[in-house]
N, C-alpha and C. Protein backbone atom coordinates (compact mmCIF):
# COMPACT_ATOMS: atom_id res chain seq x y z
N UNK A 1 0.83 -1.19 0.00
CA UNK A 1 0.00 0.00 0.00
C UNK A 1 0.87 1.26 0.00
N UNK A 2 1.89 1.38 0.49
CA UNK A 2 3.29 2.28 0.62
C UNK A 2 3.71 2.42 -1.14
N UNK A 3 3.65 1.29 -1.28
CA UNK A 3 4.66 1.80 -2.58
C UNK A 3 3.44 2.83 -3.71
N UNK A 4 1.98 2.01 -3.15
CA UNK A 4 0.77 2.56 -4.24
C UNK A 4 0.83 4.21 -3.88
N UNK A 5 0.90 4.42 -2.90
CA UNK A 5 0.66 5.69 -2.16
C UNK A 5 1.97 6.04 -2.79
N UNK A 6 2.94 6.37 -2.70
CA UNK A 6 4.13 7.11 -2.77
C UNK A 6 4.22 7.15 -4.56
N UNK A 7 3.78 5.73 -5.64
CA UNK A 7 3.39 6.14 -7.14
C UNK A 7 2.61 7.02 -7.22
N UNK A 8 1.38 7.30 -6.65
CA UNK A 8 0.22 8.13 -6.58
C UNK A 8 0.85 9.46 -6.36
N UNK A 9 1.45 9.78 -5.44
CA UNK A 9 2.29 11.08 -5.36
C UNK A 9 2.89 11.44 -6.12
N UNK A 10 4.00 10.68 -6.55
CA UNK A 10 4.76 11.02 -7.67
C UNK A 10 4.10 11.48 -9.11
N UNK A 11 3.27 10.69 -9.44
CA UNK A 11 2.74 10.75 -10.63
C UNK A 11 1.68 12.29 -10.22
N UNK A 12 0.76 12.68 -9.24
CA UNK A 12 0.30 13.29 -9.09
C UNK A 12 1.32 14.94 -8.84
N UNK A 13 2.56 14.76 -8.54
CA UNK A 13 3.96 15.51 -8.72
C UNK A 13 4.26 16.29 -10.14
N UNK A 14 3.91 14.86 -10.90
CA UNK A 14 4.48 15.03 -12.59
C UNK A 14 3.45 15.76 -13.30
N UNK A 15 2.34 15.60 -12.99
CA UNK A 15 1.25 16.11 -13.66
C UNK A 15 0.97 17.78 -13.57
N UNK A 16 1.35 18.28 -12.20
CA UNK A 16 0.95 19.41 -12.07
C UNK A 16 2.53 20.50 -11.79
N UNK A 17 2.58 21.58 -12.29
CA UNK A 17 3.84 22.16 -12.00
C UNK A 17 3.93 22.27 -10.98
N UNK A 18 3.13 22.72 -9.70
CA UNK A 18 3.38 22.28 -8.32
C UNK A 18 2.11 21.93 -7.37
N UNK A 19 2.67 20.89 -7.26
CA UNK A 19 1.62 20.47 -6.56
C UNK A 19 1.28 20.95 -5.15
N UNK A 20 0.03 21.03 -4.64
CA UNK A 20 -0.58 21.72 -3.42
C UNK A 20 -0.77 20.97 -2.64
N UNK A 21 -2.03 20.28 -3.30
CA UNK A 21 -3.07 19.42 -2.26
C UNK A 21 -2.64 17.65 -2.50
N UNK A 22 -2.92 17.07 -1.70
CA UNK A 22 -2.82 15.59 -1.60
C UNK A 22 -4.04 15.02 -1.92
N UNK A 23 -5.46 16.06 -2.24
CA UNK A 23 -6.64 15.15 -2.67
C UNK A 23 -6.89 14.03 -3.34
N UNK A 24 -6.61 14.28 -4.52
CA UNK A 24 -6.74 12.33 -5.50
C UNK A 24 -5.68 11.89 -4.97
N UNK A 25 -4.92 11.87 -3.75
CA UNK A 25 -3.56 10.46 -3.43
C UNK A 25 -4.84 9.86 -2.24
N UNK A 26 -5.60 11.13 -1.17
CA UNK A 26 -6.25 10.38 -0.35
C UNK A 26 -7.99 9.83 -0.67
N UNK A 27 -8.15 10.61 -1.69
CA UNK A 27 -9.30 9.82 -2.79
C UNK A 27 -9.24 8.39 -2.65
N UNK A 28 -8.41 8.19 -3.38
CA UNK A 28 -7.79 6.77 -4.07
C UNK A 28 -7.44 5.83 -2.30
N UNK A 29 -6.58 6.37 -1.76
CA UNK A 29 -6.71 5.97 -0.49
C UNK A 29 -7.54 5.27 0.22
N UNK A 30 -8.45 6.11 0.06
CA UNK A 30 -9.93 6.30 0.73
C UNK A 30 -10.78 5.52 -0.18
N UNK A 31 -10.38 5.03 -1.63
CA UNK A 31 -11.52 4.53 -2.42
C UNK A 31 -12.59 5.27 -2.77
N UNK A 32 -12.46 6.71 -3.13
CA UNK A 32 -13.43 7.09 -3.22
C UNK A 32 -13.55 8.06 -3.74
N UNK A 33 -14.36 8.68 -4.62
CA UNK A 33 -14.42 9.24 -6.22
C UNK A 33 -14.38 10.81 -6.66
N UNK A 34 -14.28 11.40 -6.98
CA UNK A 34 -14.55 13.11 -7.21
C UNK A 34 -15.65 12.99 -6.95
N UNK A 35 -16.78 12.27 -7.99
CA UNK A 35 -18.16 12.61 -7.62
C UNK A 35 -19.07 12.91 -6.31
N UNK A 36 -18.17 11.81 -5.88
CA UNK A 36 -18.89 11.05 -4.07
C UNK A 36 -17.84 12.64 -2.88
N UNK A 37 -17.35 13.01 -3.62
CA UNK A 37 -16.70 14.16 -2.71
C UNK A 37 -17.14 15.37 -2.81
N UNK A 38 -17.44 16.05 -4.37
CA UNK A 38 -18.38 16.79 -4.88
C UNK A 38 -19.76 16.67 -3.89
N UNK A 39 -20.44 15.19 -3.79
CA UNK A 39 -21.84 14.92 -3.22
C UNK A 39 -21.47 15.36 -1.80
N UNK A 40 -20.55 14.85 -1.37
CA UNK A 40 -20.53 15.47 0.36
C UNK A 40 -20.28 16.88 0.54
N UNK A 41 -19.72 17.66 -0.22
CA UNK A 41 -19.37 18.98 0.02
C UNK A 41 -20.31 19.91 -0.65
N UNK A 42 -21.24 19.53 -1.58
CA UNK A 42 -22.33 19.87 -2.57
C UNK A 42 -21.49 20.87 -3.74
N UNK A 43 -20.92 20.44 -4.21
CA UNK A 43 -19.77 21.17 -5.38
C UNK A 43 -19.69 20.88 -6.19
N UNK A 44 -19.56 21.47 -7.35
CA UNK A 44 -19.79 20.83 -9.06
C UNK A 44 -18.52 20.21 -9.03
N UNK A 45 -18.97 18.96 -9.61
CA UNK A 45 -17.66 17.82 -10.19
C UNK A 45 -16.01 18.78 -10.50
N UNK A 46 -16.75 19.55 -11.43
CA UNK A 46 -15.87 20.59 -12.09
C UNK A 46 -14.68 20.42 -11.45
N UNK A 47 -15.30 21.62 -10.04
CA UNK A 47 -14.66 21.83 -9.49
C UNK A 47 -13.85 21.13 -8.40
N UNK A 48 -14.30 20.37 -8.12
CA UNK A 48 -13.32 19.19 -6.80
C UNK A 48 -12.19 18.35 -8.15
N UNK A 49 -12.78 18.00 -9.32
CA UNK A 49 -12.12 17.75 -10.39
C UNK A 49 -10.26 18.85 -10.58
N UNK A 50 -10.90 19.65 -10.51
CA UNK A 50 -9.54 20.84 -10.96
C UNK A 50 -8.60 21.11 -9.39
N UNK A 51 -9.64 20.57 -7.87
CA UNK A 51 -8.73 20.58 -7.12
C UNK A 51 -7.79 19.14 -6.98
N UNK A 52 -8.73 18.05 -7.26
CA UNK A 52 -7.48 17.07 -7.04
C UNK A 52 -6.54 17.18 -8.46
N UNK A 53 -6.77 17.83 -9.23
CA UNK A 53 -5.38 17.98 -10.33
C UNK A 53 -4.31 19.45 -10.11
N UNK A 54 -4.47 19.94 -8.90
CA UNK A 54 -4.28 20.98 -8.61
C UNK A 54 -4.33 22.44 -9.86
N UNK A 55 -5.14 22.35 -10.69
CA UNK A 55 -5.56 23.62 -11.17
C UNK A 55 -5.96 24.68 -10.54
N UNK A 56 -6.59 24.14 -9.53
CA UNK A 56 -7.01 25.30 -8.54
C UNK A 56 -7.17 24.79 -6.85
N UNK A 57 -7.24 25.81 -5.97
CA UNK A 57 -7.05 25.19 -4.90
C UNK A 57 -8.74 25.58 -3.89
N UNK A 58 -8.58 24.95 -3.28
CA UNK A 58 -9.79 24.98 -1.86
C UNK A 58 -9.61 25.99 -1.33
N UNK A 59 -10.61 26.41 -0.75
CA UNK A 59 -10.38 27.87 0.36
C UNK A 59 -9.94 26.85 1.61
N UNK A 60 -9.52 27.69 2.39
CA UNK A 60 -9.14 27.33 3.61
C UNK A 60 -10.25 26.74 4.49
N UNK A 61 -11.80 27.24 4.14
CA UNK A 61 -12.56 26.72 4.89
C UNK A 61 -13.04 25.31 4.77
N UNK A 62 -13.29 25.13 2.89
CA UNK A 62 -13.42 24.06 2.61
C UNK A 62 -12.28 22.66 2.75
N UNK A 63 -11.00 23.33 2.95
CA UNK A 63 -10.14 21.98 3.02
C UNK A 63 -10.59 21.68 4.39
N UNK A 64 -10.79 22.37 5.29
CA UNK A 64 -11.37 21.63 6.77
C UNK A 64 -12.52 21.00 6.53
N UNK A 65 -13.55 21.33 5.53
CA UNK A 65 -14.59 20.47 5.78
C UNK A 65 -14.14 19.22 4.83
N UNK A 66 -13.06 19.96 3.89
CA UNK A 66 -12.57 17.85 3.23
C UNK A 66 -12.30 16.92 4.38
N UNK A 67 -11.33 17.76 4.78
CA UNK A 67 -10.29 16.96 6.06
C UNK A 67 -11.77 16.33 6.94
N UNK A 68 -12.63 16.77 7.87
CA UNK A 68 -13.49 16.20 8.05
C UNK A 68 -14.37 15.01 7.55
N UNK A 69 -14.65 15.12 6.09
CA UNK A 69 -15.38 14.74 5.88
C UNK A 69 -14.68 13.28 4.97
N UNK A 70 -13.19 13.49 5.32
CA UNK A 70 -12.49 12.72 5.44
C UNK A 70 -12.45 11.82 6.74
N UNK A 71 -11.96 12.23 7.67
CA UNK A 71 -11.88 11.97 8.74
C UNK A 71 -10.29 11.77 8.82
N UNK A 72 -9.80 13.01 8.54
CA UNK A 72 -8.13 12.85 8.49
C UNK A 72 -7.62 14.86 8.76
N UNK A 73 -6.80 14.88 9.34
CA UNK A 73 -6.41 16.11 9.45
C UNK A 73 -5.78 16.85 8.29
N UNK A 74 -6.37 18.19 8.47
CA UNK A 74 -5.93 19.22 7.58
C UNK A 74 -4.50 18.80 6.78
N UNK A 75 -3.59 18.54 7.76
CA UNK A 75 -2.27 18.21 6.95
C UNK A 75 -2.16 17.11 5.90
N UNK A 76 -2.49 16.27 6.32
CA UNK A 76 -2.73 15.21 5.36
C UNK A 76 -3.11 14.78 4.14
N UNK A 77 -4.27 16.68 3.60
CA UNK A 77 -4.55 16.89 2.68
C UNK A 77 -3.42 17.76 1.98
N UNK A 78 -2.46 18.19 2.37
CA UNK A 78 -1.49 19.14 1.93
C UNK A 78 -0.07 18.15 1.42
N UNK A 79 0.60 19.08 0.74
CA UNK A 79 2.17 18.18 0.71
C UNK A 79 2.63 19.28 1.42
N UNK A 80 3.50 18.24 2.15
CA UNK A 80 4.64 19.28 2.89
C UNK A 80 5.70 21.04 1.95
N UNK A 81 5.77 21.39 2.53
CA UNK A 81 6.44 22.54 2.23
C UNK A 81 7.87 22.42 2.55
N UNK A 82 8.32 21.05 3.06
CA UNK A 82 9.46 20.76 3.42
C UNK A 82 10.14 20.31 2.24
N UNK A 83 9.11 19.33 1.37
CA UNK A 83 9.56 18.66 0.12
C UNK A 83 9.94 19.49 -1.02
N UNK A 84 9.29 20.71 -0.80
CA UNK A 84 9.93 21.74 -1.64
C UNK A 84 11.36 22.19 -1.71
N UNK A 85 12.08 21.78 -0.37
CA UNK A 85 13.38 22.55 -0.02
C UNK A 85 14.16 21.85 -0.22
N UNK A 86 13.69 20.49 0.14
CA UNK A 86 14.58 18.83 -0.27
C UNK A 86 15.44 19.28 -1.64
């Protein structure tokens, strides 16, 4: 499950010039779909779509209600700012 998680990152790395959020690594994690995340947060596909590809990002209020509605803390949805300096 380590190695799936850490491809998922990477590839989710390659795709976007910088990546923000950890959403589609804990999607996939979690088993569970843009749509079905869109439905819990009431948000057009669109848009939860363009955040797990990081096109655009969450307000600050809504990543708490991901993280919730996750049941995982705020950080968890983020990449470190450490990996940037690496």
């Amino acid at each position: 499950m380590l190695n799936s998680r850490i491809d998922l990152f990477y590839t989710q790395l390659k795709m976007t010039k910088k990546a923000i959020n950890r959403l589609k690594v804990v999607l996939a994690e979690q088993g569970r779909t843009n749509k079905w995340l869109a439905e819990k947060l009431d948000k057009n596909t669109a848009t939860v779509s363009r955040w797990c590809t990081n096109e655009m990002q969450p307000s600050l209020e809504t990543l708490v209600e991901i993280a919730e509605t996750f049941g995982v803390d705020v950080n968890d949805l983020l990449i470190s700012t450490k990996s940037f300096r690496d």
